[in-house]
C-alpha atoms as a PDB file:
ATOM      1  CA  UNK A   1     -11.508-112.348 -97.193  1.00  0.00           C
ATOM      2  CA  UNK A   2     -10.009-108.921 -97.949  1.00  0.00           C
ATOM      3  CA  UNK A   3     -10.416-106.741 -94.426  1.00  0.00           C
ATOM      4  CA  UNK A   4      -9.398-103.328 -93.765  1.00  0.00           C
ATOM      5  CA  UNK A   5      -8.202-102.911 -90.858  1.00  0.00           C
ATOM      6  CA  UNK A   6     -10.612-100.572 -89.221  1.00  0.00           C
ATOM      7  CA  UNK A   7     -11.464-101.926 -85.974  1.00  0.00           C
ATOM      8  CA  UNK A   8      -9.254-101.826 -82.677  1.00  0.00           C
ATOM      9  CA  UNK A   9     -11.886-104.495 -81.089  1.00  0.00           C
ATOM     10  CA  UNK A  10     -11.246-107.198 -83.618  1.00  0.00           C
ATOM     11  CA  UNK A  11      -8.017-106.421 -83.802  1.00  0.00           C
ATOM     12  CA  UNK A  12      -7.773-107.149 -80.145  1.00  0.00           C
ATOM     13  CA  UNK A  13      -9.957-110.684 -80.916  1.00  0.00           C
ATOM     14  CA  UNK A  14      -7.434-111.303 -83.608  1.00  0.00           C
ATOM     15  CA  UNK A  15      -4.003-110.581 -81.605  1.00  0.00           C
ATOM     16  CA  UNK A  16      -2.058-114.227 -80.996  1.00  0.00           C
ATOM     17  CA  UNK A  17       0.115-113.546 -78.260  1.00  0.00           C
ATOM     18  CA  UNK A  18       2.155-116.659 -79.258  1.00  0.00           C
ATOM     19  CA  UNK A  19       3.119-115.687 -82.841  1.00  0.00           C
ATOM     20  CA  UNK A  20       4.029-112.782 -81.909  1.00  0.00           C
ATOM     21  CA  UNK A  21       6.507-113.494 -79.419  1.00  0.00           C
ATOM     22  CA  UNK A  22       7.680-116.014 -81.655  1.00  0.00           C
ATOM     23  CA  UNK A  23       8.303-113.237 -84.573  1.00  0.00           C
ATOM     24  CA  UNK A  24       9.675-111.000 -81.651  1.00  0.00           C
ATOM     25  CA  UNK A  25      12.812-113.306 -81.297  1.00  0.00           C
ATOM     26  CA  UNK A  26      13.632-112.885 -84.931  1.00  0.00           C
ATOM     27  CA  UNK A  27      17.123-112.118 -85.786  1.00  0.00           C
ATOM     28  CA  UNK A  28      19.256-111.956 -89.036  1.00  0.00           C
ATOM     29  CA  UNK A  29      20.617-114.711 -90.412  1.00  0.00           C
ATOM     30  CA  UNK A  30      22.225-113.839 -93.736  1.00  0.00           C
ATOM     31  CA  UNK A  31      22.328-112.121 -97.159  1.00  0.00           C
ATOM     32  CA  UNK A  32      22.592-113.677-100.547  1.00  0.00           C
ATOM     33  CA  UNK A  33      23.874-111.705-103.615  1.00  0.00           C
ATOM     34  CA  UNK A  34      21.960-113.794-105.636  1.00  0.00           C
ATOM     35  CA  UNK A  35      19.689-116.419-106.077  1.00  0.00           C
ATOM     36  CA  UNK A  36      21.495-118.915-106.027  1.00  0.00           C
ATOM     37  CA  UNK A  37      23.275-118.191-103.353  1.00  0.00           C
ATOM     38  CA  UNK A  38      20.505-117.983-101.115  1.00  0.00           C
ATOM     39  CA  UNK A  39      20.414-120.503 -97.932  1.00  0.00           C
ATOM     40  CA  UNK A  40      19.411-123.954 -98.257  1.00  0.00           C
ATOM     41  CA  UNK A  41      15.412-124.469 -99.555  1.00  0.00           C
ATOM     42  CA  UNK A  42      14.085-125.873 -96.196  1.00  0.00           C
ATOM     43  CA  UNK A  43      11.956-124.040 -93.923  1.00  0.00           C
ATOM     44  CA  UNK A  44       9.403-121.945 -94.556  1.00  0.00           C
ATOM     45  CA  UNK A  45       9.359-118.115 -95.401  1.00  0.00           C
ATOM     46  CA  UNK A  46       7.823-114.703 -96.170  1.00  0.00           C
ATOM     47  CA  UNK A  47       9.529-112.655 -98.194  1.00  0.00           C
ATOM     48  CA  UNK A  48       8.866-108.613 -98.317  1.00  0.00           C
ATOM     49  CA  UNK A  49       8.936-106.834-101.531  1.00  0.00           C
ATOM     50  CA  UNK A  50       8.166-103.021-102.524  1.00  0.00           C
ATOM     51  CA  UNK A  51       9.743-100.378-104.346  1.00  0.00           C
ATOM     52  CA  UNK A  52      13.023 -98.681-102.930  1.00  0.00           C
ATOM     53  CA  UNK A  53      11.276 -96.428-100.862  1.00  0.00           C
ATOM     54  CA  UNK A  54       8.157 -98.412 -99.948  1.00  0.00           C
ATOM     55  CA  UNK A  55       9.116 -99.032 -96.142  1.00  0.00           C
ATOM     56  CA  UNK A  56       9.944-102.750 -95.858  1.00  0.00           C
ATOM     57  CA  UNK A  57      12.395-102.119 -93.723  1.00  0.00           C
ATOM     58  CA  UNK A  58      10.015-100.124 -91.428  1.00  0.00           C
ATOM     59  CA  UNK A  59       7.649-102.891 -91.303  1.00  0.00           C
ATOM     60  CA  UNK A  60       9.931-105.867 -90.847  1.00  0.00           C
ATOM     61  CA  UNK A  61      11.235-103.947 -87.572  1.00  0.00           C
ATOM     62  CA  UNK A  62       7.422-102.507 -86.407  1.00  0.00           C
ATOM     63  CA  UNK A  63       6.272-106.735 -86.984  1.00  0.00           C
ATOM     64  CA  UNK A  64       9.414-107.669 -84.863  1.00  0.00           C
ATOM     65  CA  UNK A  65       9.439-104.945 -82.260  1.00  0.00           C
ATOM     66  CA  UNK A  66      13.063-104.413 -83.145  1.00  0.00           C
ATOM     67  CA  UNK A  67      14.129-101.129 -84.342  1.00  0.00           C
ATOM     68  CA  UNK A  68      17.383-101.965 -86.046  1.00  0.00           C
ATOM     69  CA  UNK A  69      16.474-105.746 -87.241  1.00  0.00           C
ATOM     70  CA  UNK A  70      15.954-104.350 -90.741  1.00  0.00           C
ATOM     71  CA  UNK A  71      18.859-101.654 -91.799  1.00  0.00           C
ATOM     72  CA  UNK A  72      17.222 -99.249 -94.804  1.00  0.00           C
ATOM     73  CA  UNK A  73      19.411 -97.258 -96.691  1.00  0.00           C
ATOM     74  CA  UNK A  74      19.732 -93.873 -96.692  1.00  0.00           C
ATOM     75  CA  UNK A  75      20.293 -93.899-100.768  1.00  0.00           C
ATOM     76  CA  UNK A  76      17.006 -95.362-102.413  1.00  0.00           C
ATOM     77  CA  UNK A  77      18.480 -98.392-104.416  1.00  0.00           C
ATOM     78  CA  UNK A  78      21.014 -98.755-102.401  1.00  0.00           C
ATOM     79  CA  UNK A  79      20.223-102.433-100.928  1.00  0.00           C
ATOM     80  CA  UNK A  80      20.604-104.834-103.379  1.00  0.00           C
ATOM     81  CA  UNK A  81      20.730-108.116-101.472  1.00  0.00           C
ATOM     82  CA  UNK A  82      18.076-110.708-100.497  1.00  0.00           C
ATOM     83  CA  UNK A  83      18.099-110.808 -96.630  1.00  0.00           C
ATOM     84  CA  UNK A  84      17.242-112.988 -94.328  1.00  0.00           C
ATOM     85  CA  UNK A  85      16.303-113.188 -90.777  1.00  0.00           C
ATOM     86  CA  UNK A  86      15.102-116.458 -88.915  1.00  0.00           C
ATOM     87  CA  UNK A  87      12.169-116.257 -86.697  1.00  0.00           C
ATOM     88  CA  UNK A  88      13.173-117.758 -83.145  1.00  0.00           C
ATOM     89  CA  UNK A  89      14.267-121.155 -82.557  1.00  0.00           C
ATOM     90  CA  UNK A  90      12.202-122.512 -85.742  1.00  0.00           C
ATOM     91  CA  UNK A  91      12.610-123.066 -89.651  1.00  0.00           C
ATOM     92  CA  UNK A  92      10.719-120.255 -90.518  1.00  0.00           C
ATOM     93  CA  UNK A  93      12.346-116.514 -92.186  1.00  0.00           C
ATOM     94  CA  UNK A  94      11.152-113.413 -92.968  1.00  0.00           C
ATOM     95  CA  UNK A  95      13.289-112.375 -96.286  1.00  0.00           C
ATOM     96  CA  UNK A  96      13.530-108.629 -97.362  1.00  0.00           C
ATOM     97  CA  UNK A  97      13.710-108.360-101.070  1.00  0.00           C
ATOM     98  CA  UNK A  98      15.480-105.981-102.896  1.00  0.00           C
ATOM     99  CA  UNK A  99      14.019-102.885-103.463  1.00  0.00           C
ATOM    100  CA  UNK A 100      13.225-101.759-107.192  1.00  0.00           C
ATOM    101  CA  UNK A 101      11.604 -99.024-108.951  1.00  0.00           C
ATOM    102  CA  UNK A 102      14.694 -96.362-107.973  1.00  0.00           C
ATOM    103  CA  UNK A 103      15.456 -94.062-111.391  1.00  0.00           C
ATOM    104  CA  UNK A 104      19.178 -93.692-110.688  1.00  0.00           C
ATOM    105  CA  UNK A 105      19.487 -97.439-110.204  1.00  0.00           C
ATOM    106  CA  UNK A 106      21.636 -98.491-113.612  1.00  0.00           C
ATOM    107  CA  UNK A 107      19.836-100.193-116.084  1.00  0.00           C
ATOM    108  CA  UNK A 108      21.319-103.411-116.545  1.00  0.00           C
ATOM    109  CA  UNK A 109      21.297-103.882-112.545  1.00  0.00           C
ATOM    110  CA  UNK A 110      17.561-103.550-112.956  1.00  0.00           C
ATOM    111  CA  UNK A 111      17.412-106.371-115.510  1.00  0.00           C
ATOM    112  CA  UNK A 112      19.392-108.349-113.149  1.00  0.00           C
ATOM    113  CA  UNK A 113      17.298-108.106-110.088  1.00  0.00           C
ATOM    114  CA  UNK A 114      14.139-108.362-111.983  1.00  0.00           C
ATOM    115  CA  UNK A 115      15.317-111.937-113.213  1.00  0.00           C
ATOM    116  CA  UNK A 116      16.623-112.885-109.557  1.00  0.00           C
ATOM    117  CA  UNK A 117      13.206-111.662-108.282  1.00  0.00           C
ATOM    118  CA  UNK A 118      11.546-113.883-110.864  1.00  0.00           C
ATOM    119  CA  UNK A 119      13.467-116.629-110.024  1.00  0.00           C
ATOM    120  CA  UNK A 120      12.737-116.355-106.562  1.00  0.00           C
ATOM    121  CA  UNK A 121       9.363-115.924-106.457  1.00  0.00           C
ATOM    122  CA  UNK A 122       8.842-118.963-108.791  1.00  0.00           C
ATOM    123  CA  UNK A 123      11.236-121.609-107.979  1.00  0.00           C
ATOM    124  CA  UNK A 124      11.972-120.785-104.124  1.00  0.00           C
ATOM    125  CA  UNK A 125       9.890-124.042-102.388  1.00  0.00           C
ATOM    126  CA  UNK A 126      10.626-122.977 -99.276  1.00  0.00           C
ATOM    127  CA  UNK A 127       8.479-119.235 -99.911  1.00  0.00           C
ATOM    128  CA  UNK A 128       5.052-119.495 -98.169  1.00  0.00           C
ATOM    129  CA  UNK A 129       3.814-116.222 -98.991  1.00  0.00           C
ATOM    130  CA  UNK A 130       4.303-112.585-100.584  1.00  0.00           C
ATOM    131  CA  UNK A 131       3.817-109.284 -98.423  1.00  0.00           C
ATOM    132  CA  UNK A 132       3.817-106.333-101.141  1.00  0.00           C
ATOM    133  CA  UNK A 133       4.286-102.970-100.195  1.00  0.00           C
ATOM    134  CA  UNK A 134       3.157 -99.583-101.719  1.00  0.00           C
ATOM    135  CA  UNK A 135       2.734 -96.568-100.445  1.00  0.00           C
ATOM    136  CA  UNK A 136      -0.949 -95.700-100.607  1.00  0.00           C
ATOM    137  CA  UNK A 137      -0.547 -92.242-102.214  1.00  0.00           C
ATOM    138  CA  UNK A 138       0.667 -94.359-105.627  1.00  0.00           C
ATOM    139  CA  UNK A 139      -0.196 -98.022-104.990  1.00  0.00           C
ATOM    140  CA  UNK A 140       0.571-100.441-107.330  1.00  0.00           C
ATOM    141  CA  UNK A 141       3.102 -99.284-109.904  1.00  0.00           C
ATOM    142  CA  UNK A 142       4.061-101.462-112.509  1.00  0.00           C
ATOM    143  CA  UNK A 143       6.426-103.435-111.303  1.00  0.00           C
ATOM    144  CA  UNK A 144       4.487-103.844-108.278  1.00  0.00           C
ATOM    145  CA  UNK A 145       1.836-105.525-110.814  1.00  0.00           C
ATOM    146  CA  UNK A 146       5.050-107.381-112.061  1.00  0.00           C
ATOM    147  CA  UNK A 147       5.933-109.214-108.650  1.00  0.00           C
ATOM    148  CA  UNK A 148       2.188-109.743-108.250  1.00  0.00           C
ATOM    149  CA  UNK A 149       2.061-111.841-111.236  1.00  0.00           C
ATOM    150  CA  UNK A 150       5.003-113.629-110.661  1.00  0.00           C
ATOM    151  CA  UNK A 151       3.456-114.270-107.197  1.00  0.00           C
ATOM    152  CA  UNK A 152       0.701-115.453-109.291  1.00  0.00           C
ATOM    153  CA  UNK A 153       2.674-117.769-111.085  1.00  0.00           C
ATOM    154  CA  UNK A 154       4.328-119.205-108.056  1.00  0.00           C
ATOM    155  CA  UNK A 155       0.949-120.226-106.486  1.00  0.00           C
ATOM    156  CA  UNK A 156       1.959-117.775-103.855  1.00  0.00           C
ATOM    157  CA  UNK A 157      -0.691-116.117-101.552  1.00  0.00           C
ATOM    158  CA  UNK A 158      -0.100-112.574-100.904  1.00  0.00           C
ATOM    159  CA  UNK A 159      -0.823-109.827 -98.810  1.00  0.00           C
ATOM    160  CA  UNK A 160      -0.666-106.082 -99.787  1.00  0.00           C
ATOM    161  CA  UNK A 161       0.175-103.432 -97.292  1.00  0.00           C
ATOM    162  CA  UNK A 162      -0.797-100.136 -98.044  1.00  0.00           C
ATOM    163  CA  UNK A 163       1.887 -98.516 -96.538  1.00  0.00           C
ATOM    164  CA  UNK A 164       2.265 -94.795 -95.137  1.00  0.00           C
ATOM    165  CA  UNK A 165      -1.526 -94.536 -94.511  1.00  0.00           C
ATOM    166  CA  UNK A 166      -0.705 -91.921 -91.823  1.00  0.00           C
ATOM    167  CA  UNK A 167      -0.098 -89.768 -94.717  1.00  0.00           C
ATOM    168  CA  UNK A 168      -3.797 -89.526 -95.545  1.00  0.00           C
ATOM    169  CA  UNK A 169      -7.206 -88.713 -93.878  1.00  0.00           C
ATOM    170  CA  UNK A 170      -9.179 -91.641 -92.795  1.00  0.00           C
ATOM    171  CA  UNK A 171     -11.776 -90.790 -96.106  1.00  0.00           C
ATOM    172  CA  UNK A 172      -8.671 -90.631 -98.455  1.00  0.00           C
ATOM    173  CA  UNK A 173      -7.354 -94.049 -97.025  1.00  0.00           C
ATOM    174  CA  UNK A 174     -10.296 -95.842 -97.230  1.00  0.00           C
ATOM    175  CA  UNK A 175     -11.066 -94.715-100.953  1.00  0.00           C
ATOM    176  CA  UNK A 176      -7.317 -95.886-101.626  1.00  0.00           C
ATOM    177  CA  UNK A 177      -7.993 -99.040-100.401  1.00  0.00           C
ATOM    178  CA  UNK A 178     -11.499 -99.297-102.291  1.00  0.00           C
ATOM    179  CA  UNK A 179      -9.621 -97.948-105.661  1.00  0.00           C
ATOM    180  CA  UNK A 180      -6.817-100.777-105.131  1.00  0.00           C
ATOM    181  CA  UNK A 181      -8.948-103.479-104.538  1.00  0.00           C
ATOM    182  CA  UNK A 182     -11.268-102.794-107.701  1.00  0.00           C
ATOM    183  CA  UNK A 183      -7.487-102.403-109.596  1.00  0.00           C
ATOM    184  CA  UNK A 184      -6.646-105.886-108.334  1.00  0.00           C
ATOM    185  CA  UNK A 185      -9.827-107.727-109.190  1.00  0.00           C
ATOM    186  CA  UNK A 186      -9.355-106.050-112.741  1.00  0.00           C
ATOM    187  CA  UNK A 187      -6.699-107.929-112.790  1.00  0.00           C
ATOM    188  CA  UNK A 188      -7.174-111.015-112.199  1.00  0.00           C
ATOM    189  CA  UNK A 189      -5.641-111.179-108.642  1.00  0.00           C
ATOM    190  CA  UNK A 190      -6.649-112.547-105.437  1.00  0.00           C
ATOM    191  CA  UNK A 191      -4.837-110.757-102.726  1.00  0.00           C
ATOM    192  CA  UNK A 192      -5.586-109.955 -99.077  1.00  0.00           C
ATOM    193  CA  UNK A 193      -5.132-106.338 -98.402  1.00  0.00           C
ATOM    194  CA  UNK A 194      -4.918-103.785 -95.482  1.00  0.00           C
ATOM    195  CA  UNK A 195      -3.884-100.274 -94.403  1.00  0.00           C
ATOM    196  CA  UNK A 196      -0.556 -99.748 -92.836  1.00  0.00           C
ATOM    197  CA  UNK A 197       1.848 -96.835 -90.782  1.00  0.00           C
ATOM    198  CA  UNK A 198       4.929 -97.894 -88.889  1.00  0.00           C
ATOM    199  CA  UNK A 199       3.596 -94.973 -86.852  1.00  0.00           C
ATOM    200  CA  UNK A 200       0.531 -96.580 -85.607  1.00  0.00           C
ATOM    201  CA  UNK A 201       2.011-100.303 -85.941  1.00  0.00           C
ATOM    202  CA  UNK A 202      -0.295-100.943 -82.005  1.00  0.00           C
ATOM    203  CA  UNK A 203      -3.572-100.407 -84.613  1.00  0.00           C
ATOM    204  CA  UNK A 204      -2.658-102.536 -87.484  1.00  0.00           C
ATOM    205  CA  UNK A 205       0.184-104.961 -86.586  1.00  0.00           C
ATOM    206  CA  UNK A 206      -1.689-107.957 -85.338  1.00  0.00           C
ATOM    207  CA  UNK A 207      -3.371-108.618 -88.741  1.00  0.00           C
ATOM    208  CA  UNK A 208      -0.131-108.592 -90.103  1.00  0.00           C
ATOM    209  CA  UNK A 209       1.300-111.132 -87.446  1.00  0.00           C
ATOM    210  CA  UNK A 210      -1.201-113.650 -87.713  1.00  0.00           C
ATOM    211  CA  UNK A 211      -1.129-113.537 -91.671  1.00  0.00           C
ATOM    212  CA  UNK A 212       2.353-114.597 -91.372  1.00  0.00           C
ATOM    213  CA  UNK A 213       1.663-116.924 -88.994  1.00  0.00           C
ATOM    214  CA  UNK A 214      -1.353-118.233 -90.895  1.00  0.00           C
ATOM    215  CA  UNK A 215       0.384-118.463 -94.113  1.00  0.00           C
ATOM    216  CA  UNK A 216       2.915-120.884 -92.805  1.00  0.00           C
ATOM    217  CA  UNK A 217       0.703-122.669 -90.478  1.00  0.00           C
ATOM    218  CA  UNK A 218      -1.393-123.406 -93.440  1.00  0.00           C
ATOM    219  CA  UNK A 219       1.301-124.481 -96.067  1.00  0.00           C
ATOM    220  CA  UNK A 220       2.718-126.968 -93.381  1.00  0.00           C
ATOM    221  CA  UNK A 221      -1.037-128.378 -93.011  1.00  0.00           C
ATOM    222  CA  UNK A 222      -1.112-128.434 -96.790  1.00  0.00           C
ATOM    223  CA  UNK A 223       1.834-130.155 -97.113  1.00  0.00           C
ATOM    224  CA  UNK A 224       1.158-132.978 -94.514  1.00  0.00           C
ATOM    225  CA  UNK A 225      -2.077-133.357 -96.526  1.00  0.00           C
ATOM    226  CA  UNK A 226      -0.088-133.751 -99.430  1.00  0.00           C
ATOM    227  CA  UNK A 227       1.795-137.014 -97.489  1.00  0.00           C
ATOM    228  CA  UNK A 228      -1.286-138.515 -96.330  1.00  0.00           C
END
């Protein structure tokens, strides 16, 4: 069920002291060029996508309550390496995508990442789940729409973060979210949705923890189904 995340009581009710500790002890692991060059496909892991200046890196470092876990660049466009950082002593990653969308970003490097983006949305069997970022004041740009699909394609569940929501009055926010969920049933897309600031990551964090938690949880139950 789409929620906004409105209310500091059930976020309370929802907070699993567990997973987050566990995400806490996250640290990096490695980058990959390419594809193909990305660690072994075991595990399990989330991967975070959104244009260049979309604030992965904010929200990798507010979920892990580390401040330099996730290094953004100063130059939109800038990082153009699929990172990843294992969560504790388990088999589980967060990944930070490149980012896209950046104008001064060549054009033939743009065709390139939007086929290793492809290909790692679809083939990677290890990827549990999708967390797209856009800032709420222009959510869901076209190539935003792209990864969804591709996300889509990949059987992948996802969950959009309306990021920067700081940046608007509580009305404005809430109409944003309203306006992107209406865009995404238009489209034929079943995502999970919620309002986001680094700045107030004590309000909305927990609904991001135990998505990440649930999403693996629930493709390692689906896959011992699967066995059975």
């Amino acid at each position: 069920m789409n929620t906004p995340f409105t209310d500091v009581a059930a976020e309370h009710a929802l907070f699993n002291t567990k997973s987050r500790q566990k995400i806490q002890q996250t640290e990096f692991m490695t980058s990959a060029p390419t594809f193909k060059l990305c660690p072994p496909d075991m595990g399990l892991e989330v991967a975070f996508a959104g244009r260049s200046n979309a604030g992965k890196s904010s929200a990798i470092n507010a979920l892990t309550n580390q401040r330099q876990l996730a290094r953004s660049s100063k130059t939109p466009g800038r990082t153009q390496m699929i990172n990843f950082f294992s969560i504790g002593n388990t088999d589980r990653r967060l990944v930070d995508l490149p980012g896209y969308g950046y104008a001064a970003v060549p054009l033939e490097m743009k065709k390139e990442w939007q086929v290793e983006l492809e290909e790692y949305l679809v083939s990677r069997s290890s990827l549990a789940g999708l967390v797209l970022m856009t800032d709420i004041r222009h959510p869901l740009k076209f190539f935003d729409e792209q990864m969804l699909h591709w996300a889509k394609d990949g059987e992948l569940p996802v969950h959009i973060l309306l990021t920067k929501a700081d940046k608007l009055k509580y009305g404005a926010s809430k109409n944003a979210l309203l306006n992107t969920r209406k865009r995404l049933k238009k489209l034929g897309l079943n995502c999970t949705i919620q309002l986001f600031s680094a700045l107030r990551k004590k309000v909305w964090m927990s609904w991001l923890v135990s998505w990440v938690d649930g999403t693996t949880t629930s493709l390692i139950m689906t896959k011992s189904l699967r066995v059975i």
